[in-house]
Protein backbone atom coordinates (compact mmCIF):
# COMPACT_ATOMS: atom_id res chain seq x y z
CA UNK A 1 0.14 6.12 17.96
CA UNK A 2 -1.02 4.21 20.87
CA UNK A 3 -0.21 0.32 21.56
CA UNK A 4 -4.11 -0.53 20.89
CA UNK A 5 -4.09 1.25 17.62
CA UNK A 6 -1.72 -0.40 16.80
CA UNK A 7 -2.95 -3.50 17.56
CA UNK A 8 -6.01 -2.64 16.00
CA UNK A 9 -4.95 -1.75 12.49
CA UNK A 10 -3.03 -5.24 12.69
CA UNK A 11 -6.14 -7.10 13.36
CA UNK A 12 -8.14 -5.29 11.07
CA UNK A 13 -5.63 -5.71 8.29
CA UNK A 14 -5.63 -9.23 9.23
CA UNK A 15 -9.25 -9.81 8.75
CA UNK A 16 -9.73 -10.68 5.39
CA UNK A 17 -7.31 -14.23 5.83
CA UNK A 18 -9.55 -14.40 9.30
CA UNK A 19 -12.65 -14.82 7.35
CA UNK A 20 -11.29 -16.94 4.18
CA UNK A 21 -9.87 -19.16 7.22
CA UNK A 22 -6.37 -19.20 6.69
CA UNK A 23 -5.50 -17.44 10.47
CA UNK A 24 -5.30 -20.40 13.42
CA UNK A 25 -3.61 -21.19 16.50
CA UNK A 26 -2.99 -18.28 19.00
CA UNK A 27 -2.79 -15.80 16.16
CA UNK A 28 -6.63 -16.78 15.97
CA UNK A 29 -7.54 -16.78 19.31
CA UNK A 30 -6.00 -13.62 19.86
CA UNK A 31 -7.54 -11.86 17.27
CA UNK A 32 -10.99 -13.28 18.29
CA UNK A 33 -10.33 -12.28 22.03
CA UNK A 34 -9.63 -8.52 20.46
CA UNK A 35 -12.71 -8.80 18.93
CA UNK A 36 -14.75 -9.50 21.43
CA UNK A 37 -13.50 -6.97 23.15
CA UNK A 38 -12.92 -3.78 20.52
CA UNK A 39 -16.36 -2.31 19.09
CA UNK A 40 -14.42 -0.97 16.27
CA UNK A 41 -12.43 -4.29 15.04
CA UNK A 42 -16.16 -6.33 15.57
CA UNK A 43 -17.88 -3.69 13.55
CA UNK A 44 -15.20 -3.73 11.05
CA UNK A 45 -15.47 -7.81 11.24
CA UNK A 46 -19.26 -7.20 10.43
CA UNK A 47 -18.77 -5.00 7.26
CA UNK A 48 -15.86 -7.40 5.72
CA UNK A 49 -18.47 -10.69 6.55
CA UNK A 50 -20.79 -8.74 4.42
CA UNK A 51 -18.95 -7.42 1.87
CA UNK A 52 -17.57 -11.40 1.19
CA UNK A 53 -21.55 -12.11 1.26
CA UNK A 54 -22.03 -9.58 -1.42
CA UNK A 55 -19.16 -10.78 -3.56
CA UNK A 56 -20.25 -14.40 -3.39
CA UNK A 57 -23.77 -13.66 -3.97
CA UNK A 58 -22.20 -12.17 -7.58
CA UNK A 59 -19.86 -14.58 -8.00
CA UNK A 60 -23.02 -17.19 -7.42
CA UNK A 61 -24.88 -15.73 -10.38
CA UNK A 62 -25.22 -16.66 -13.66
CA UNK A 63 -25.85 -13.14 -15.20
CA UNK A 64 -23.67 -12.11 -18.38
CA UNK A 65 -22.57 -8.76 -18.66
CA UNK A 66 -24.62 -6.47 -21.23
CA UNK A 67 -22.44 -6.69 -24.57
CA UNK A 68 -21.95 -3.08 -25.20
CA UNK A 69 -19.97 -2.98 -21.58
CA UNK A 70 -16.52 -4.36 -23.27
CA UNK A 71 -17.07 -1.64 -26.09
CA UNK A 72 -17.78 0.91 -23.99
CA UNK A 73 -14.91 0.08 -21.34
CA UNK A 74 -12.55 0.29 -24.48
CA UNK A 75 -13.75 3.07 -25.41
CA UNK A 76 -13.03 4.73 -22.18
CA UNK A 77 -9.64 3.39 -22.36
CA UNK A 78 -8.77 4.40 -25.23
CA UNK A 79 -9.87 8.45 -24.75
CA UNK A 80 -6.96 11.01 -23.56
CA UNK A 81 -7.73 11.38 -19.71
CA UNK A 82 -5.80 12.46 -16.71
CA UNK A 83 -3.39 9.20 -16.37
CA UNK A 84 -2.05 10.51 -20.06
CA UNK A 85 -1.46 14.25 -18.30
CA UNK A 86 0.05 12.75 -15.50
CA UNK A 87 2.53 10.83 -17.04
CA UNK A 88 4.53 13.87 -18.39
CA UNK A 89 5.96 15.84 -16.04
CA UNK A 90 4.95 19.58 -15.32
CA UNK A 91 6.39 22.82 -16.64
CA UNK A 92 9.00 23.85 -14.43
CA UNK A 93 10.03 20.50 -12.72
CA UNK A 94 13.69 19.81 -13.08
CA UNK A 95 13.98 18.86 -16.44
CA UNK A 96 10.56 20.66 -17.99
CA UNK A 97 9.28 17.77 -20.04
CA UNK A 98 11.73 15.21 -19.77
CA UNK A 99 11.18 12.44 -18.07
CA UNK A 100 14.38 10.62 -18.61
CA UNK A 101 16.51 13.89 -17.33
CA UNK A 102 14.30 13.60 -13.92
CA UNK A 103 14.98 10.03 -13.65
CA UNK A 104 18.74 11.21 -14.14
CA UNK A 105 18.78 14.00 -11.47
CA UNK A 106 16.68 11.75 -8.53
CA UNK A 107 19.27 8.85 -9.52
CA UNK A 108 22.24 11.77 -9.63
CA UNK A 109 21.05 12.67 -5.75
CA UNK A 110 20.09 10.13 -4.46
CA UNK A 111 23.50 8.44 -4.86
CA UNK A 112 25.35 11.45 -3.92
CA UNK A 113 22.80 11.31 -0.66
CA UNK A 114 24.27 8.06 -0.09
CA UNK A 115 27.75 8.89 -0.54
CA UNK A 116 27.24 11.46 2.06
CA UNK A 117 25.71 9.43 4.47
CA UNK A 118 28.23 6.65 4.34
CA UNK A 119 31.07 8.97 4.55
CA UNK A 120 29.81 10.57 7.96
CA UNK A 121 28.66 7.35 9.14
CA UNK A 122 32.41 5.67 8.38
CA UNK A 123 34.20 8.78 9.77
CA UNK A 124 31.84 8.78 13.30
CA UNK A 125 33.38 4.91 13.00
CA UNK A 126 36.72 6.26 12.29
CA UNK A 127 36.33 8.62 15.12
CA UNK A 128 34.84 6.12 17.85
CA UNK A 129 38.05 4.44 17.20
CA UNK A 130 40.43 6.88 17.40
CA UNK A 131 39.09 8.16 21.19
CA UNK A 132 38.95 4.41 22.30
CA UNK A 133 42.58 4.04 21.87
């Protein structure tokens, strides 16, 4: 990834504390230079100033929700979807349908992953040594 993409998705995830004013300094007047500059970061600019707009115009209002959204929304909760299917594991994964085992064997390798890695990294040390002397 280029420098300027980089740079880019930095100033574009920077954006939102841009607009609530909480960037100054030379962080800000770099990220304004950018922007004056980079069609993509000033469009981008453009959609968060109107998205904040949107929100405040809502957050402006006075409007209660309909009462049979909290029933409904519970409702929905409360039905078997796919977070319930996804939270057991599928047929055929390490331990079949137990979640606890899995936990077990990731923990199991990735320890012994780390054991491995250590040991080759201390031995290269080890190593070094021994042809320095």
């Amino acid at each position: 990834m280029s420098a300027t993409r980089r740079f880019c998705r930095e100033v574009q995830g920077e954006l939102p504390a841009l607009l609530a004013g909480e960037v100054s300094g030379w962080p800000e007047r770099t990220m304004r230079a950018h922007l004056r500059h980079c069609s993509d970061c000033a469009s981008e600019l453009k959609r968060q100033e109107h998205l904040a707009q949107g929100l405040a115009a809502v957050r402006d209002t006075d409007v209660e929700p309909p009462a049979e959204l909290l029933d409904g929304l519970l409702q929905s909760a409360a039905r078997p979807g796919l977070r319930e299917r996804a939270a057991v594991p599928a047929r055929g994964a390490i331990s079949g349908a137990r979640p606890g085992l899995s936990v077990a064997f990731l923990t199991v390798g990735a320890l012994a992953s780390t054991g491995v890695g250590w040991a080759a990294w201390r031995g290269a040390r080890w190593a070094a040594r021994r042809v320095s002397r």
